[in-house]
PDB file of N, CA and C in Angstrom:
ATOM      1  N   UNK A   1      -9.917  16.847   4.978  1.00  0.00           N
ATOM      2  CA  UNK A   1      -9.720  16.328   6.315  1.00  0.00           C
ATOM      3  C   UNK A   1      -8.272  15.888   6.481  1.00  0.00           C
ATOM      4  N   UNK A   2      -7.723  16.135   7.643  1.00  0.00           N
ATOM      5  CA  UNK A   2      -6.298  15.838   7.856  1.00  0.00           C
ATOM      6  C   UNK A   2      -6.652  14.845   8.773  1.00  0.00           C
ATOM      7  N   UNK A   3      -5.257  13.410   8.485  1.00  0.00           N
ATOM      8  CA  UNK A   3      -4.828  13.010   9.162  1.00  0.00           C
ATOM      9  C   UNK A   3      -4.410  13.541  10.731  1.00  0.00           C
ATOM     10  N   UNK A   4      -5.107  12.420  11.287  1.00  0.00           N
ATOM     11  CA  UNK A   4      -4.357  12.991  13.232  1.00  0.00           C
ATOM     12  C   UNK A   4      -3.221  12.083  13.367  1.00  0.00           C
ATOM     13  N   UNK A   5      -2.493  12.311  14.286  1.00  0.00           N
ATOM     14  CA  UNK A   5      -1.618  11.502  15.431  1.00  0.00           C
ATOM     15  C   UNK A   5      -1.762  11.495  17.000  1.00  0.00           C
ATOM     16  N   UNK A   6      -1.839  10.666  17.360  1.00  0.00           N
ATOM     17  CA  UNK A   6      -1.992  10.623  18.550  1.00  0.00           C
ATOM     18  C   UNK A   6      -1.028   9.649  19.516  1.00  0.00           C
ATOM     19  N   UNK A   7      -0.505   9.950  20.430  1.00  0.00           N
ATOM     20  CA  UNK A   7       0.353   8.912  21.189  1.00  0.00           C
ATOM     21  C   UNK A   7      -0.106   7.875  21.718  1.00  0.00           C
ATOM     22  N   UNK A   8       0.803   7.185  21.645  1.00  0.00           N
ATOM     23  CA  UNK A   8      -0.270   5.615  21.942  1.00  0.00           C
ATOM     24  C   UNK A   8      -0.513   5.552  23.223  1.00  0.00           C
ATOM     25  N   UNK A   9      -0.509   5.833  24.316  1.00  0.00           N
ATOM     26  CA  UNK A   9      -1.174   6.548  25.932  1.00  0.00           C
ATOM     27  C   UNK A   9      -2.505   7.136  25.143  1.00  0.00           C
ATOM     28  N   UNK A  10      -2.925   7.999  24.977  1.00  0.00           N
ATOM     29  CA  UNK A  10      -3.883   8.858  24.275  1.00  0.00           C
ATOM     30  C   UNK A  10      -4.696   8.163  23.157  1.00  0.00           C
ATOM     31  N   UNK A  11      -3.933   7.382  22.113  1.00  0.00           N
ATOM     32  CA  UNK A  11      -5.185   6.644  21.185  1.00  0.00           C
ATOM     33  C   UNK A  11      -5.631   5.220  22.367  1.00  0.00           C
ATOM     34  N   UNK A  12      -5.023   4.667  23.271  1.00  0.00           N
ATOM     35  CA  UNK A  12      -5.513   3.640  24.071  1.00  0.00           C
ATOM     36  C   UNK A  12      -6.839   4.370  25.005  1.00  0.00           C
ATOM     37  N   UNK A  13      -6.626   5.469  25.595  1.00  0.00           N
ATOM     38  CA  UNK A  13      -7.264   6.261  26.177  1.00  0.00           C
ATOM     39  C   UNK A  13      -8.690   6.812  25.650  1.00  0.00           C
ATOM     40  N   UNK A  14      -8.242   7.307  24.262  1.00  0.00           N
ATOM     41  CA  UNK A  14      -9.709   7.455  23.258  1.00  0.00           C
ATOM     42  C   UNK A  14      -9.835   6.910  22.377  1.00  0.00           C
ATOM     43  N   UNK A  15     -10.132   5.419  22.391  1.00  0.00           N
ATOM     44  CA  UNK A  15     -10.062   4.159  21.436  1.00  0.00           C
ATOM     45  C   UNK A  15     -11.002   4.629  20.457  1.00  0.00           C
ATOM     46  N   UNK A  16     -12.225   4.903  20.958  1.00  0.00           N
ATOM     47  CA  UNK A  16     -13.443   5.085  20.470  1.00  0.00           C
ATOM     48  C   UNK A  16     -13.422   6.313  19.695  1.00  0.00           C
ATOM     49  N   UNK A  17     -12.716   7.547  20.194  1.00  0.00           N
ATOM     50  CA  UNK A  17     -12.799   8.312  19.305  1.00  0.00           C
ATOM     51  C   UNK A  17     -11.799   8.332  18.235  1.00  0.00           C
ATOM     52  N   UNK A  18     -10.768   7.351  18.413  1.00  0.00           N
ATOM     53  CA  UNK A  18      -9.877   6.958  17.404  1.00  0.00           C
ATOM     54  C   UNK A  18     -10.820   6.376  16.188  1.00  0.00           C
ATOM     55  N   UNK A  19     -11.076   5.607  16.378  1.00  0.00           N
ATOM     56  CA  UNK A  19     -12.019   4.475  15.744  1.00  0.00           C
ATOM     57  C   UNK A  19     -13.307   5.683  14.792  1.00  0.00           C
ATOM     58  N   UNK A  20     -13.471   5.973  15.820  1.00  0.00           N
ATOM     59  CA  UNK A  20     -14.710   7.089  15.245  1.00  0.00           C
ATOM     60  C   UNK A  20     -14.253   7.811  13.778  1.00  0.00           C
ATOM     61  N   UNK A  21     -13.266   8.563  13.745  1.00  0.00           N
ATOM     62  CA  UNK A  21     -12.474   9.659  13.377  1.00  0.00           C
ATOM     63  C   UNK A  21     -12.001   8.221  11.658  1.00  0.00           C
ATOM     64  N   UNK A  22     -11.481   7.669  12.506  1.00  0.00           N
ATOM     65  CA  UNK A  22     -11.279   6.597  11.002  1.00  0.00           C
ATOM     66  C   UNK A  22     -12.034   6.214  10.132  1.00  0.00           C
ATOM     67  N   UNK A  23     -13.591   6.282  10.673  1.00  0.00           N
ATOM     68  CA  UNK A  23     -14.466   5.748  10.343  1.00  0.00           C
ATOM     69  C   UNK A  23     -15.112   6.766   9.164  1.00  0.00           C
ATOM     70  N   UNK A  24     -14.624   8.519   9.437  1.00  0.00           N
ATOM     71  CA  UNK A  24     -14.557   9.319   8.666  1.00  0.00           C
ATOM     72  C   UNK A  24     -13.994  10.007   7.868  1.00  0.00           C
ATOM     73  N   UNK A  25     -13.163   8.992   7.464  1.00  0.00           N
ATOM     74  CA  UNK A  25     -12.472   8.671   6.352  1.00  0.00           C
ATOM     75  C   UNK A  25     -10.848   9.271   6.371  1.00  0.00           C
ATOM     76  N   UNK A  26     -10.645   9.591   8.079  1.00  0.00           N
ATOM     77  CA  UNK A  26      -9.683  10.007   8.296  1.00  0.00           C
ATOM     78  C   UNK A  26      -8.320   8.929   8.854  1.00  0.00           C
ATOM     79  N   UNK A  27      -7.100   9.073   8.330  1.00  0.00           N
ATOM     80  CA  UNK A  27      -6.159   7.840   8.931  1.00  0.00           C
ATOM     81  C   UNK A  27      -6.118   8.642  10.387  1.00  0.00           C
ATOM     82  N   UNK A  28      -5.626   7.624  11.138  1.00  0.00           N
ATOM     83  CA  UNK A  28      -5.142   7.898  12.587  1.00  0.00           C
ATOM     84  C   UNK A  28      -3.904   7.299  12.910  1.00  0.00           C
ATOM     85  N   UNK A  29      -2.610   7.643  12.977  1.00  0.00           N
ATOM     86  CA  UNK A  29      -1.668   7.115  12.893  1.00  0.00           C
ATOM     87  C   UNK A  29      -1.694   7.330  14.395  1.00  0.00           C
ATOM     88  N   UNK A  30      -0.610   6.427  15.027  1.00  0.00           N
ATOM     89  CA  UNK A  30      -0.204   6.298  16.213  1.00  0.00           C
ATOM     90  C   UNK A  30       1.284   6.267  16.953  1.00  0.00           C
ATOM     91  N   UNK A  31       1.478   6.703  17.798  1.00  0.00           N
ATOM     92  CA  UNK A  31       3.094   7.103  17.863  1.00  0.00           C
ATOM     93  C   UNK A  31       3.174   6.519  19.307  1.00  0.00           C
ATOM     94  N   UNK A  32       4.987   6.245  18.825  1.00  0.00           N
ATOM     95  CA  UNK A  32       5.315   5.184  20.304  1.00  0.00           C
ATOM     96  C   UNK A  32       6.878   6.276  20.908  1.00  0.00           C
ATOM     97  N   UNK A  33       6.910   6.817  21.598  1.00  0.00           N
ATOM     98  CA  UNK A  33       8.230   7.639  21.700  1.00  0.00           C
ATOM     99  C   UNK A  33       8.541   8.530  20.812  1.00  0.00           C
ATOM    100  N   UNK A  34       7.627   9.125  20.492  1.00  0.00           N
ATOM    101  CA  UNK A  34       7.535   9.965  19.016  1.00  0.00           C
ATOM    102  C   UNK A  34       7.927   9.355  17.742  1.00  0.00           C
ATOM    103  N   UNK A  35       7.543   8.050  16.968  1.00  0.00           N
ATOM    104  CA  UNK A  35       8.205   7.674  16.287  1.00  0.00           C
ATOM    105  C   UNK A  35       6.281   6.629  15.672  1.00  0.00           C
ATOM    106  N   UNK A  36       5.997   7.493  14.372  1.00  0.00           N
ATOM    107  CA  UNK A  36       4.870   6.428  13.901  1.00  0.00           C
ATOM    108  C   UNK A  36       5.371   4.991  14.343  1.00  0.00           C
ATOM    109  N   UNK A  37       4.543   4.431  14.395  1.00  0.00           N
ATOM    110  CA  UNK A  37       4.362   3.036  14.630  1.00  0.00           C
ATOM    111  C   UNK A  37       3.018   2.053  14.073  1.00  0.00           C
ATOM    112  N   UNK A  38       2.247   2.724  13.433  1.00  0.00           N
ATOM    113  CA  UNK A  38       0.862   2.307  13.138  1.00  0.00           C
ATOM    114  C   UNK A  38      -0.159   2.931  13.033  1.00  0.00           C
ATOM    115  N   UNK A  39      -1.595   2.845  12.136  1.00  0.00           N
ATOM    116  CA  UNK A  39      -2.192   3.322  11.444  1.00  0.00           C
ATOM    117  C   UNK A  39      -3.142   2.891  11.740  1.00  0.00           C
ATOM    118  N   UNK A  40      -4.606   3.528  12.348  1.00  0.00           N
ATOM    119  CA  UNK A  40      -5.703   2.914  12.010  1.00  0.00           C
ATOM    120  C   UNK A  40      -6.779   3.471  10.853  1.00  0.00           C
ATOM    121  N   UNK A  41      -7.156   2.441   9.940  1.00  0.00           N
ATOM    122  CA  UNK A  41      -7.639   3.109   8.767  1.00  0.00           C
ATOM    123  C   UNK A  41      -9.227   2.623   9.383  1.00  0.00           C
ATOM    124  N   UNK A  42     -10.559   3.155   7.984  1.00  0.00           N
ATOM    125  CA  UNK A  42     -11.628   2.198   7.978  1.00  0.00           C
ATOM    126  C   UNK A  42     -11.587   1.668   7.454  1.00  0.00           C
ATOM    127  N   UNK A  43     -12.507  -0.087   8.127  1.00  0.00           N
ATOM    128  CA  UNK A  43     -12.724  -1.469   7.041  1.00  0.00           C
ATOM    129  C   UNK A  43     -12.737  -1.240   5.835  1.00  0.00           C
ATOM    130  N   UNK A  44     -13.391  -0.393   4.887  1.00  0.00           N
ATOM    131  CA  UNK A  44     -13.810  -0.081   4.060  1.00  0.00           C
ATOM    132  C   UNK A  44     -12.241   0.138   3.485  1.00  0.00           C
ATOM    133  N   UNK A  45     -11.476   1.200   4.101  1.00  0.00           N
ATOM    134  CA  UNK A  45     -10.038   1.737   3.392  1.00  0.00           C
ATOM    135  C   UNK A  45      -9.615   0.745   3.482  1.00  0.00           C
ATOM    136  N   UNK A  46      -9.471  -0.284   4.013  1.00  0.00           N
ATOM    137  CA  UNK A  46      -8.271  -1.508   4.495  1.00  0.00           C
ATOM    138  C   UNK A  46      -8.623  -2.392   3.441  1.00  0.00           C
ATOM    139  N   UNK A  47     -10.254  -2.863   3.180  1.00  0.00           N
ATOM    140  CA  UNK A  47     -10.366  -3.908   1.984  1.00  0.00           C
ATOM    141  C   UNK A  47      -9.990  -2.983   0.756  1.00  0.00           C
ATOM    142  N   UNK A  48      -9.928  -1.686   0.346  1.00  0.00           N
ATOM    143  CA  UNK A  48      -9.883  -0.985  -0.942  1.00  0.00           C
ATOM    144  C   UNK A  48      -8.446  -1.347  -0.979  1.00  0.00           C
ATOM    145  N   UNK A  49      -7.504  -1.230  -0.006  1.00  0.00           N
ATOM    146  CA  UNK A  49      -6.298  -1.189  -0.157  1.00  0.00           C
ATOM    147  C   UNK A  49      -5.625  -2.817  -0.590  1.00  0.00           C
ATOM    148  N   UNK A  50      -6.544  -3.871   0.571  1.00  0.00           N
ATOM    149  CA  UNK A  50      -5.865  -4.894   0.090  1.00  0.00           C
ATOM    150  C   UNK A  50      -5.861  -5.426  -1.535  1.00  0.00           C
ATOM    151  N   UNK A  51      -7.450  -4.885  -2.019  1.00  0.00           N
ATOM    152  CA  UNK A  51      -7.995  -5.201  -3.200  1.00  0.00           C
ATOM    153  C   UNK A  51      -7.008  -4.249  -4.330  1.00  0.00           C
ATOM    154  N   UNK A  52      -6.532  -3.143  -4.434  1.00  0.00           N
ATOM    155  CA  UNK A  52      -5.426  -2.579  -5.290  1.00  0.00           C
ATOM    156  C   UNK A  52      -3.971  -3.409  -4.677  1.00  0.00           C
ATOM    157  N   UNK A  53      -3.697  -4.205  -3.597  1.00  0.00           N
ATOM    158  CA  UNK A  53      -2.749  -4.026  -3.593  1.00  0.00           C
ATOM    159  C   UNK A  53      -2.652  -6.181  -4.370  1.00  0.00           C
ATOM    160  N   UNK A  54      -3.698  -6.590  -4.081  1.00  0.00           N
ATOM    161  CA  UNK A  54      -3.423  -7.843  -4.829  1.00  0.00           C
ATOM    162  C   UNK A  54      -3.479  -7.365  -6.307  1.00  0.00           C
ATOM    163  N   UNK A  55      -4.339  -6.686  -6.969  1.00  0.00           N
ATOM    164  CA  UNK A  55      -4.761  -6.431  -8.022  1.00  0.00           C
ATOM    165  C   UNK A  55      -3.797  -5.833  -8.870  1.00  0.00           C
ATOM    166  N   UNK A  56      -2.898  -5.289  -8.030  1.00  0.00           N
ATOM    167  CA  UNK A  56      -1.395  -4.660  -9.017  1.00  0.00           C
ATOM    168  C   UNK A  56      -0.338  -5.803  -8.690  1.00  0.00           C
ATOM    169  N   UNK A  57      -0.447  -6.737  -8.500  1.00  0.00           N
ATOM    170  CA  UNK A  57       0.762  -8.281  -8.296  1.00  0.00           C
ATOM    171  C   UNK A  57       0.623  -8.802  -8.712  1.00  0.00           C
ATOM    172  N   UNK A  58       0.011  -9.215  -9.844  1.00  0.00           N
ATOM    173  CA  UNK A  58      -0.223 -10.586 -10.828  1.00  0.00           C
ATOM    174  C   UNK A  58       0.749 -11.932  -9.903  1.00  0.00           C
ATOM    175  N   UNK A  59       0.129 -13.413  -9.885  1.00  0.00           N
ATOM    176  CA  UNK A  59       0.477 -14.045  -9.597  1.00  0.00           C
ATOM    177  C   UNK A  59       1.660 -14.879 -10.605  1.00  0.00           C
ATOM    178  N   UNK A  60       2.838 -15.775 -10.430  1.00  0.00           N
ATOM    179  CA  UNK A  60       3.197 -16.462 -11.588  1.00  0.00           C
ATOM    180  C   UNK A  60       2.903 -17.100 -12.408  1.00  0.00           C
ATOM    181  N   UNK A  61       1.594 -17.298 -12.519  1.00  0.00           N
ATOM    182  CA  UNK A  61       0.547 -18.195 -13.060  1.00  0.00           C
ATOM    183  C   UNK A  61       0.193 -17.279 -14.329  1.00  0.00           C
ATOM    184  N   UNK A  62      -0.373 -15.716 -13.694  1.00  0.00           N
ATOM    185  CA  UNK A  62      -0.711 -15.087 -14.516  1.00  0.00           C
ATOM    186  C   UNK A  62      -0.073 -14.282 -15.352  1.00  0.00           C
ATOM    187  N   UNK A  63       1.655 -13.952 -14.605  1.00  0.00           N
ATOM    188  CA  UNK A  63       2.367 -13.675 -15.835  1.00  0.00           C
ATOM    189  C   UNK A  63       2.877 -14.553 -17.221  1.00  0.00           C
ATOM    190  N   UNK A  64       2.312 -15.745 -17.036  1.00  0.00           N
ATOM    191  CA  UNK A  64       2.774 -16.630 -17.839  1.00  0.00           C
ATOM    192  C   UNK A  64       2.079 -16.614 -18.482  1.00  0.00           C
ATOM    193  N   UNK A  65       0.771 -16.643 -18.517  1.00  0.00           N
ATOM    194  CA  UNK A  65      -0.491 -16.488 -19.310  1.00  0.00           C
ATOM    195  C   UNK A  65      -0.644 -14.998 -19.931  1.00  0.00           C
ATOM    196  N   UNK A  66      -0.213 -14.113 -19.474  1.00  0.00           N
ATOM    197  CA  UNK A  66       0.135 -12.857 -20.365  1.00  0.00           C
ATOM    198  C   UNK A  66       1.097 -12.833 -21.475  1.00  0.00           C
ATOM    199  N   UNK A  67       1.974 -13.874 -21.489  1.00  0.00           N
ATOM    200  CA  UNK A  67       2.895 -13.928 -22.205  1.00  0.00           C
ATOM    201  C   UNK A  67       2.132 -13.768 -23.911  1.00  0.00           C
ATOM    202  N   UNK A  68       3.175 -13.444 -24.798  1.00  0.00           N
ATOM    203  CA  UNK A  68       2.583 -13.887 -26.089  1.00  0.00           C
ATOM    204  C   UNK A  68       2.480 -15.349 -26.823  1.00  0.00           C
ATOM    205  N   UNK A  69       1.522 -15.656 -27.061  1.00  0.00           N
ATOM    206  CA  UNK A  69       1.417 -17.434 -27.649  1.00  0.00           C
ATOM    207  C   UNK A  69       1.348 -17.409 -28.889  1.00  0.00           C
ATOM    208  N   UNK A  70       2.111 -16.231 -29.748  1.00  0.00           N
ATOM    209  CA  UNK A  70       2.297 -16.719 -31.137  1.00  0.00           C
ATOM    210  C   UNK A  70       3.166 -16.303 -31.902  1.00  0.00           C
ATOM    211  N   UNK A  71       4.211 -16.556 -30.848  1.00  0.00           N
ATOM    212  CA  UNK A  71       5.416 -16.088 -31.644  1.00  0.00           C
ATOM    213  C   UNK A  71       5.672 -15.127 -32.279  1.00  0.00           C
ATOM    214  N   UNK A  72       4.720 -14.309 -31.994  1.00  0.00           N
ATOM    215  CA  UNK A  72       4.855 -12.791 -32.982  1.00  0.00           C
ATOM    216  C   UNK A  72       5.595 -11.828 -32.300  1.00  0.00           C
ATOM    217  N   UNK A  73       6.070 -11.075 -33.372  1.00  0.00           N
ATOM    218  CA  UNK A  73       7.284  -9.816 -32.690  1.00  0.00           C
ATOM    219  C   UNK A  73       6.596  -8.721 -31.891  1.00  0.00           C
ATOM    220  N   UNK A  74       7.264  -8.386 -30.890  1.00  0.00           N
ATOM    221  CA  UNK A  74       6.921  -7.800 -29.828  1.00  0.00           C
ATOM    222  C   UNK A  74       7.923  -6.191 -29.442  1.00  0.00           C
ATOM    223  N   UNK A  75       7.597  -4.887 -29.402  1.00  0.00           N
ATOM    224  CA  UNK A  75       8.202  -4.123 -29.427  1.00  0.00           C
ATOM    225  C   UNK A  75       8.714  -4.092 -27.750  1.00  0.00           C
ATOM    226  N   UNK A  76      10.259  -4.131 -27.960  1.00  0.00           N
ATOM    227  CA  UNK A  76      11.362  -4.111 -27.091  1.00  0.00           C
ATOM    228  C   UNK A  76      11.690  -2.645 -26.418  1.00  0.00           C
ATOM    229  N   UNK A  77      12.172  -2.514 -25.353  1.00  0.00           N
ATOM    230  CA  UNK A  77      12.179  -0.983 -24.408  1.00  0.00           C
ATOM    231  C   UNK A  77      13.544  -1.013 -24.883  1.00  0.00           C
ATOM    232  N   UNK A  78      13.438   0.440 -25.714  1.00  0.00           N
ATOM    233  CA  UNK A  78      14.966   0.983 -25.870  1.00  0.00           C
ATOM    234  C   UNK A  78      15.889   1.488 -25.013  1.00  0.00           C
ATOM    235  N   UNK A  79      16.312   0.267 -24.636  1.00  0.00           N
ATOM    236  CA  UNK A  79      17.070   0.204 -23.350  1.00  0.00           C
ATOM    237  C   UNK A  79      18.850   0.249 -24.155  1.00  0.00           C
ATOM    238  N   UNK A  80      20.031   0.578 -23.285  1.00  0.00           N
ATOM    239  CA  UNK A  80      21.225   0.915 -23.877  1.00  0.00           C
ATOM    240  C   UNK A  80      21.768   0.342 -22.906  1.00  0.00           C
ATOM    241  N   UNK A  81      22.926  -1.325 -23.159  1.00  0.00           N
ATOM    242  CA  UNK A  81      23.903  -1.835 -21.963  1.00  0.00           C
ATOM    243  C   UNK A  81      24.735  -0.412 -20.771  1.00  0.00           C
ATOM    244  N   UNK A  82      24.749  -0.788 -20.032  1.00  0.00           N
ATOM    245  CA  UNK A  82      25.936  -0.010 -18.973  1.00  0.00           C
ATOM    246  C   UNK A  82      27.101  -0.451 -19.585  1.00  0.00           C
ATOM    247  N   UNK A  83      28.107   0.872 -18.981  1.00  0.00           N
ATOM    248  CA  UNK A  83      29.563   0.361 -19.892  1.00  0.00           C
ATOM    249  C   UNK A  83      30.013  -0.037 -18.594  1.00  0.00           C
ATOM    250  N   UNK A  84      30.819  -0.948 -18.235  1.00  0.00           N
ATOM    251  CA  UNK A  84      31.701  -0.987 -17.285  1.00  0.00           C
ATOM    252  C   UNK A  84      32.901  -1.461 -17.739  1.00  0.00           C
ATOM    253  N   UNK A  85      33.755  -1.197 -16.670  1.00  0.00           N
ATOM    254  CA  UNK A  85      35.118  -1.843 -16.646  1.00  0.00           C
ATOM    255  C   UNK A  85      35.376  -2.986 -15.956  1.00  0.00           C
ATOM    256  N   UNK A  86      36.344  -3.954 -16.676  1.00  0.00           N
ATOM    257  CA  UNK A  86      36.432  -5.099 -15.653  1.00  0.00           C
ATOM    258  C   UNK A  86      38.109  -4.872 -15.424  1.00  0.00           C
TER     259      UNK A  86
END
């Protein structure tokens, strides 16, 4: 299923079949002067999304608690300084 677009005259016009169409698992993006402007997804896509999108942000709380608590050696990213000039 492909994504539609519709101009925002036209998705105001067929709200319902906007809505509908999202509901089948299709995005409906919306355009203002030819230029996206907004997306209507389904409830369903919108909580999946908020739920991956907290779920990949760990809070500062919880990177701290990931940390290691025993002082043990930890393999480092072989990373190489930049040379610059001053």
């Amino acid at each position: 299923m492909a994504d539609k677009t519709w101009s925002l005259y036209e998705a105001k016009n067929r709200f319902s079949a906007v809505v509908e169409a999202s509901m089948a698992g299709e995005a409906q993006w919306v355009t203002r002067r030819g230029r996206r402007v907004s997306v209507v997804v389904s409830a369903e896509e919108y909580e999946r999304l908020k739920a991956l999108e907290k779920g990949a942000s760990p809070g500062f709380a919880g990177l701290l608690l990931a940390m290691p608590q025993d002082d043990g050696e930890f393999d480092r990213m072989p990373l190489q300084p930049r040379n610059i000039e001053l």
